[in-house]
C-alpha atoms as a PDB file:
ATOM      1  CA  UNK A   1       0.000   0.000   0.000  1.00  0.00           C
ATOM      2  CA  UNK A   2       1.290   3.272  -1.131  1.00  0.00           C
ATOM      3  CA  UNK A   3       1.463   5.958   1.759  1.00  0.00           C
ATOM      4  CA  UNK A   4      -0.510   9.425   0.811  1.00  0.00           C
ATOM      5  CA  UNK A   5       3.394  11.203   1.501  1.00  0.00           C
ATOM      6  CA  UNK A   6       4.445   8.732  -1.212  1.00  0.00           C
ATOM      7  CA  UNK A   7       1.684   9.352  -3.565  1.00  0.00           C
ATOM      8  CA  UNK A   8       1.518  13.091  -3.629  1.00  0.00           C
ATOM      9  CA  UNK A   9       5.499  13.601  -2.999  1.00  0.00           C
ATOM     10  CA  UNK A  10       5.833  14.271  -6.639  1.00  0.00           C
ATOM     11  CA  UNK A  11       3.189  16.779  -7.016  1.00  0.00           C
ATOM     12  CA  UNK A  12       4.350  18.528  -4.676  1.00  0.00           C
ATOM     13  CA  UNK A  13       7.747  18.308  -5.559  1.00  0.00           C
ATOM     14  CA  UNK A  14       6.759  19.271  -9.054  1.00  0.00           C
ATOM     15  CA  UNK A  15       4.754  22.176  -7.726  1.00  0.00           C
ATOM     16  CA  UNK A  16       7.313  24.127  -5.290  1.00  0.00           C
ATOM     17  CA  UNK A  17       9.516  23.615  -7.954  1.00  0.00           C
ATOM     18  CA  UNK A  18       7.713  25.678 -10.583  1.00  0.00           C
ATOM     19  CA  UNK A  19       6.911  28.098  -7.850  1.00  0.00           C
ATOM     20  CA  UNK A  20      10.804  28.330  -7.351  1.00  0.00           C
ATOM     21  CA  UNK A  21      11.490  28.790 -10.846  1.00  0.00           C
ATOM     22  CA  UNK A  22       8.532  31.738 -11.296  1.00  0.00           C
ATOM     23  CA  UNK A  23      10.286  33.480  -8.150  1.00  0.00           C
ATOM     24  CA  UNK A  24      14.068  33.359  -9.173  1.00  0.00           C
ATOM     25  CA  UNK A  25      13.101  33.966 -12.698  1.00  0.00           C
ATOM     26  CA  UNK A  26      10.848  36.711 -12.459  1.00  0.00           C
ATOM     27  CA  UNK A  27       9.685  38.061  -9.422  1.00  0.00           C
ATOM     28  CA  UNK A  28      12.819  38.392  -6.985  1.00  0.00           C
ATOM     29  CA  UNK A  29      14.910  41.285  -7.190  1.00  0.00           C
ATOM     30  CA  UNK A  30      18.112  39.738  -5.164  1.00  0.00           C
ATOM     31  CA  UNK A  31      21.689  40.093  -7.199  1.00  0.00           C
ATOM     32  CA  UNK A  32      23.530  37.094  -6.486  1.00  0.00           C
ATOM     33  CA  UNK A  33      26.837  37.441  -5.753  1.00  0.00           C
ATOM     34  CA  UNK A  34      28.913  35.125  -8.213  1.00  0.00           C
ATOM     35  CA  UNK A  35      30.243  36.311 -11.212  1.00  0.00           C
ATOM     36  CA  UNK A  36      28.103  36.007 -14.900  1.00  0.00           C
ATOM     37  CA  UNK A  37      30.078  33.395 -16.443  1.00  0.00           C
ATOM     38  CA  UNK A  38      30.257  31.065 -13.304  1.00  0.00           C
ATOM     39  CA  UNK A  39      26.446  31.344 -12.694  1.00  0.00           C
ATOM     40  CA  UNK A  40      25.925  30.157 -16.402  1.00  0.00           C
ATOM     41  CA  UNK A  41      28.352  27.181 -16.110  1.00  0.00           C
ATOM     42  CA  UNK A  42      26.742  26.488 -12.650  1.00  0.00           C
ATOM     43  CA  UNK A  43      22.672  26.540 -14.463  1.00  0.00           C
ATOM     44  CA  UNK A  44      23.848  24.975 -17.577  1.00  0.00           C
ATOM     45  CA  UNK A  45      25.851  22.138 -15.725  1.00  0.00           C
ATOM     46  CA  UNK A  46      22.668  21.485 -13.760  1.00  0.00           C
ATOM     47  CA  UNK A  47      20.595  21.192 -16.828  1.00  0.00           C
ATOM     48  CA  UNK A  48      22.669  19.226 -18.906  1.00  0.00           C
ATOM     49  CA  UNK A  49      23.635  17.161 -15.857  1.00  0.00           C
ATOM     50  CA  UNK A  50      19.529  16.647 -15.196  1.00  0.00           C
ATOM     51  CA  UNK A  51      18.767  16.035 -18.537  1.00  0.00           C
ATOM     52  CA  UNK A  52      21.307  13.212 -19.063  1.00  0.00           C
ATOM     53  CA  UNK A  53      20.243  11.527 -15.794  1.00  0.00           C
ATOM     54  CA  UNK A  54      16.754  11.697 -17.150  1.00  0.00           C
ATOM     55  CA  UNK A  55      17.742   9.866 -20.149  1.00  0.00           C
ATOM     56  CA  UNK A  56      19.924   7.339 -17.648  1.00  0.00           C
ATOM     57  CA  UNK A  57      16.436   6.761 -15.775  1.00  0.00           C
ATOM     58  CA  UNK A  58      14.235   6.642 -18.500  1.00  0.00           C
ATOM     59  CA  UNK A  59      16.712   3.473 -19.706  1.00  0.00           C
ATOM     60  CA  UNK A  60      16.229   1.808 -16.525  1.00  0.00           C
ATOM     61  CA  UNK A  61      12.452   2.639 -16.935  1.00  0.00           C
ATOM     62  CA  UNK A  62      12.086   1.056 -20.087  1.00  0.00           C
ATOM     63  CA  UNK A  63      12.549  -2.216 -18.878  1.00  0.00           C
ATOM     64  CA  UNK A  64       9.559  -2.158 -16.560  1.00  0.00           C
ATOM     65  CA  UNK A  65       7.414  -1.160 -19.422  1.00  0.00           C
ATOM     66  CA  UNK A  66       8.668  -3.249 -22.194  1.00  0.00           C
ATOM     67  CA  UNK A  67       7.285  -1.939 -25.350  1.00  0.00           C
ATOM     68  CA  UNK A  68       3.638  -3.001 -24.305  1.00  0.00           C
ATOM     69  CA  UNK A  69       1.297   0.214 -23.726  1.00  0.00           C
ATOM     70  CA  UNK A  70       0.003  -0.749 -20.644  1.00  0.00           C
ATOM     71  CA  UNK A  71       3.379  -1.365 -17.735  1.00  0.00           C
ATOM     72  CA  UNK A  72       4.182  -5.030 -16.624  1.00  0.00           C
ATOM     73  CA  UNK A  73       2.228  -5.484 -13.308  1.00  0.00           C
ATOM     74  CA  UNK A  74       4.946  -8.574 -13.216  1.00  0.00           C
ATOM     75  CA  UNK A  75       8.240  -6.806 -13.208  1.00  0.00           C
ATOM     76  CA  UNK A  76       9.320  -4.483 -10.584  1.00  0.00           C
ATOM     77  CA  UNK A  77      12.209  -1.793 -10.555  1.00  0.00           C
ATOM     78  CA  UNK A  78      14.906  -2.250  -8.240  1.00  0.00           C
ATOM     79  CA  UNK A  79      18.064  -1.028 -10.657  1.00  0.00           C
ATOM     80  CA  UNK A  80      20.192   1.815  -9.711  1.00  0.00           C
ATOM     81  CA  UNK A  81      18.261   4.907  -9.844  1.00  0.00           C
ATOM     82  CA  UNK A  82      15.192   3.682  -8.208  1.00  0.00           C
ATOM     83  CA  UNK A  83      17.272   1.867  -5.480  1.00  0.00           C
ATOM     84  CA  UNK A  84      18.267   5.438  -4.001  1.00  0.00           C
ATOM     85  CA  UNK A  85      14.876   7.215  -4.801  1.00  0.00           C
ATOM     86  CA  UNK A  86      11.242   5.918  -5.337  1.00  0.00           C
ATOM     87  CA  UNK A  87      10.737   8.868  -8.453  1.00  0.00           C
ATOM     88  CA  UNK A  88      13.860   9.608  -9.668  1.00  0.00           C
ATOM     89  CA  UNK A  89      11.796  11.201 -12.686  1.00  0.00           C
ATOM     90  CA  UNK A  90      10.852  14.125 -10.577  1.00  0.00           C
ATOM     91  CA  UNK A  91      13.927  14.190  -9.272  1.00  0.00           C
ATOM     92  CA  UNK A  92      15.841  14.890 -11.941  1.00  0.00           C
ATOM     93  CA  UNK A  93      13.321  16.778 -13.890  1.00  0.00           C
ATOM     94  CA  UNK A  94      13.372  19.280 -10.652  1.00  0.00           C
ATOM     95  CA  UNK A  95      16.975  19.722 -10.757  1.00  0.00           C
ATOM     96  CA  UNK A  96      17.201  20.889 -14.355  1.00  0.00           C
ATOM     97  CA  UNK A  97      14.327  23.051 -13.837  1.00  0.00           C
ATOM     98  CA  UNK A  98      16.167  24.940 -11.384  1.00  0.00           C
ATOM     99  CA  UNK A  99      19.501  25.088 -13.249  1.00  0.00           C
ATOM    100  CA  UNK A 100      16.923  26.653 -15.869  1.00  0.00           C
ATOM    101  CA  UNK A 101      16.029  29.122 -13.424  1.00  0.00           C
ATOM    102  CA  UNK A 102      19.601  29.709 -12.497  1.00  0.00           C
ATOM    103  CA  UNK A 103      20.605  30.050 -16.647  1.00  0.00           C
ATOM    104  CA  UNK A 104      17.633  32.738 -16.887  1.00  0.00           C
ATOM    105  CA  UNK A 105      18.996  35.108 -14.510  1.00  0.00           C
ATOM    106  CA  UNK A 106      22.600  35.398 -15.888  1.00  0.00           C
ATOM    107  CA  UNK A 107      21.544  38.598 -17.375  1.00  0.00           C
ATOM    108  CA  UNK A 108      21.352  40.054 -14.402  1.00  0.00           C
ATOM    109  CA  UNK A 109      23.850  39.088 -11.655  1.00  0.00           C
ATOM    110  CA  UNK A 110      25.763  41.422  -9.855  1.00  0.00           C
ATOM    111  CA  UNK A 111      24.188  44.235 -11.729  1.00  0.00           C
ATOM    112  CA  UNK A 112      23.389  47.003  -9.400  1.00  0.00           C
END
Protein backbone atom coordinates (compact mmCIF):
# COMPACT_ATOMS: atom_id res chain seq x y z
CA UNK A 1 0.00 0.00 0.00
CA UNK A 2 1.29 3.27 -1.13
CA UNK A 3 1.46 5.96 1.76
CA UNK A 4 -0.51 9.43 0.81
CA UNK A 5 3.39 11.20 1.50
CA UNK A 6 4.44 8.73 -1.21
CA UNK A 7 1.68 9.35 -3.56
CA UNK A 8 1.52 13.09 -3.63
CA UNK A 9 5.50 13.60 -3.00
CA UNK A 10 5.83 14.27 -6.64
CA UNK A 11 3.19 16.78 -7.02
CA UNK A 12 4.35 18.53 -4.68
CA UNK A 13 7.75 18.31 -5.56
CA UNK A 14 6.76 19.27 -9.05
CA UNK A 15 4.75 22.18 -7.73
CA UNK A 16 7.31 24.13 -5.29
CA UNK A 17 9.52 23.62 -7.95
CA UNK A 18 7.71 25.68 -10.58
CA UNK A 19 6.91 28.10 -7.85
CA UNK A 20 10.80 28.33 -7.35
CA UNK A 21 11.49 28.79 -10.85
CA UNK A 22 8.53 31.74 -11.30
CA UNK A 23 10.29 33.48 -8.15
CA UNK A 24 14.07 33.36 -9.17
CA UNK A 25 13.10 33.97 -12.70
CA UNK A 26 10.85 36.71 -12.46
CA UNK A 27 9.69 38.06 -9.42
CA UNK A 28 12.82 38.39 -6.98
CA UNK A 29 14.91 41.28 -7.19
CA UNK A 30 18.11 39.74 -5.16
CA UNK A 31 21.69 40.09 -7.20
CA UNK A 32 23.53 37.09 -6.49
CA UNK A 33 26.84 37.44 -5.75
CA UNK A 34 28.91 35.13 -8.21
CA UNK A 35 30.24 36.31 -11.21
CA UNK A 36 28.10 36.01 -14.90
CA UNK A 37 30.08 33.40 -16.44
CA UNK A 38 30.26 31.07 -13.30
CA UNK A 39 26.45 31.34 -12.69
CA UNK A 40 25.92 30.16 -16.40
CA UNK A 41 28.35 27.18 -16.11
CA UNK A 42 26.74 26.49 -12.65
CA UNK A 43 22.67 26.54 -14.46
CA UNK A 44 23.85 24.97 -17.58
CA UNK A 45 25.85 22.14 -15.73
CA UNK A 46 22.67 21.49 -13.76
CA UNK A 47 20.60 21.19 -16.83
CA UNK A 48 22.67 19.23 -18.91
CA UNK A 49 23.64 17.16 -15.86
CA UNK A 50 19.53 16.65 -15.20
CA UNK A 51 18.77 16.03 -18.54
CA UNK A 52 21.31 13.21 -19.06
CA UNK A 53 20.24 11.53 -15.79
CA UNK A 54 16.75 11.70 -17.15
CA UNK A 55 17.74 9.87 -20.15
CA UNK A 56 19.92 7.34 -17.65
CA UNK A 57 16.44 6.76 -15.78
CA UNK A 58 14.24 6.64 -18.50
CA UNK A 59 16.71 3.47 -19.71
CA UNK A 60 16.23 1.81 -16.53
CA UNK A 61 12.45 2.64 -16.93
CA UNK A 62 12.09 1.06 -20.09
CA UNK A 63 12.55 -2.22 -18.88
CA UNK A 64 9.56 -2.16 -16.56
CA UNK A 65 7.41 -1.16 -19.42
CA UNK A 66 8.67 -3.25 -22.19
CA UNK A 67 7.28 -1.94 -25.35
CA UNK A 68 3.64 -3.00 -24.31
CA UNK A 69 1.30 0.21 -23.73
CA UNK A 70 0.00 -0.75 -20.64
CA UNK A 71 3.38 -1.36 -17.73
CA UNK A 72 4.18 -5.03 -16.62
CA UNK A 73 2.23 -5.48 -13.31
CA UNK A 74 4.95 -8.57 -13.22
CA UNK A 75 8.24 -6.81 -13.21
CA UNK A 76 9.32 -4.48 -10.58
CA UNK A 77 12.21 -1.79 -10.55
CA UNK A 78 14.91 -2.25 -8.24
CA UNK A 79 18.06 -1.03 -10.66
CA UNK A 80 20.19 1.82 -9.71
CA UNK A 81 18.26 4.91 -9.84
CA UNK A 82 15.19 3.68 -8.21
CA UNK A 83 17.27 1.87 -5.48
CA UNK A 84 18.27 5.44 -4.00
CA UNK A 85 14.88 7.22 -4.80
CA UNK A 86 11.24 5.92 -5.34
CA UNK A 87 10.74 8.87 -8.45
CA UNK A 88 13.86 9.61 -9.67
CA UNK A 89 11.80 11.20 -12.69
CA UNK A 90 10.85 14.13 -10.58
CA UNK A 91 13.93 14.19 -9.27
CA UNK A 92 15.84 14.89 -11.94
CA UNK A 93 13.32 16.78 -13.89
CA UNK A 94 13.37 19.28 -10.65
CA UNK A 95 16.98 19.72 -10.76
CA UNK A 96 17.20 20.89 -14.36
CA UNK A 97 14.33 23.05 -13.84
CA UNK A 98 16.17 24.94 -11.38
CA UNK A 99 19.50 25.09 -13.25
CA UNK A 100 16.92 26.65 -15.87
CA UNK A 101 16.03 29.12 -13.42
CA UNK A 102 19.60 29.71 -12.50
CA UNK A 103 20.61 30.05 -16.65
CA UNK A 104 17.63 32.74 -16.89
CA UNK A 105 19.00 35.11 -14.51
CA UNK A 106 22.60 35.40 -15.89
CA UNK A 107 21.54 38.60 -17.38
CA UNK A 108 21.35 40.05 -14.40
CA UNK A 109 23.85 39.09 -11.66
CA UNK A 110 25.76 41.42 -9.85
CA UNK A 111 24.19 44.24 -11.73
CA UNK A 112 23.39 47.00 -9.40
Amino acid sequence: MVSKKEKYFPIILNVFTAIFVIFVSFLNDFKFPVSTVNFQLIGLILVYGGMGLFIWVAIHLKKAIGGFINPRLDYIVITVPYRFCRHPVDLVTTIALIGLAISLRIGEVGQE
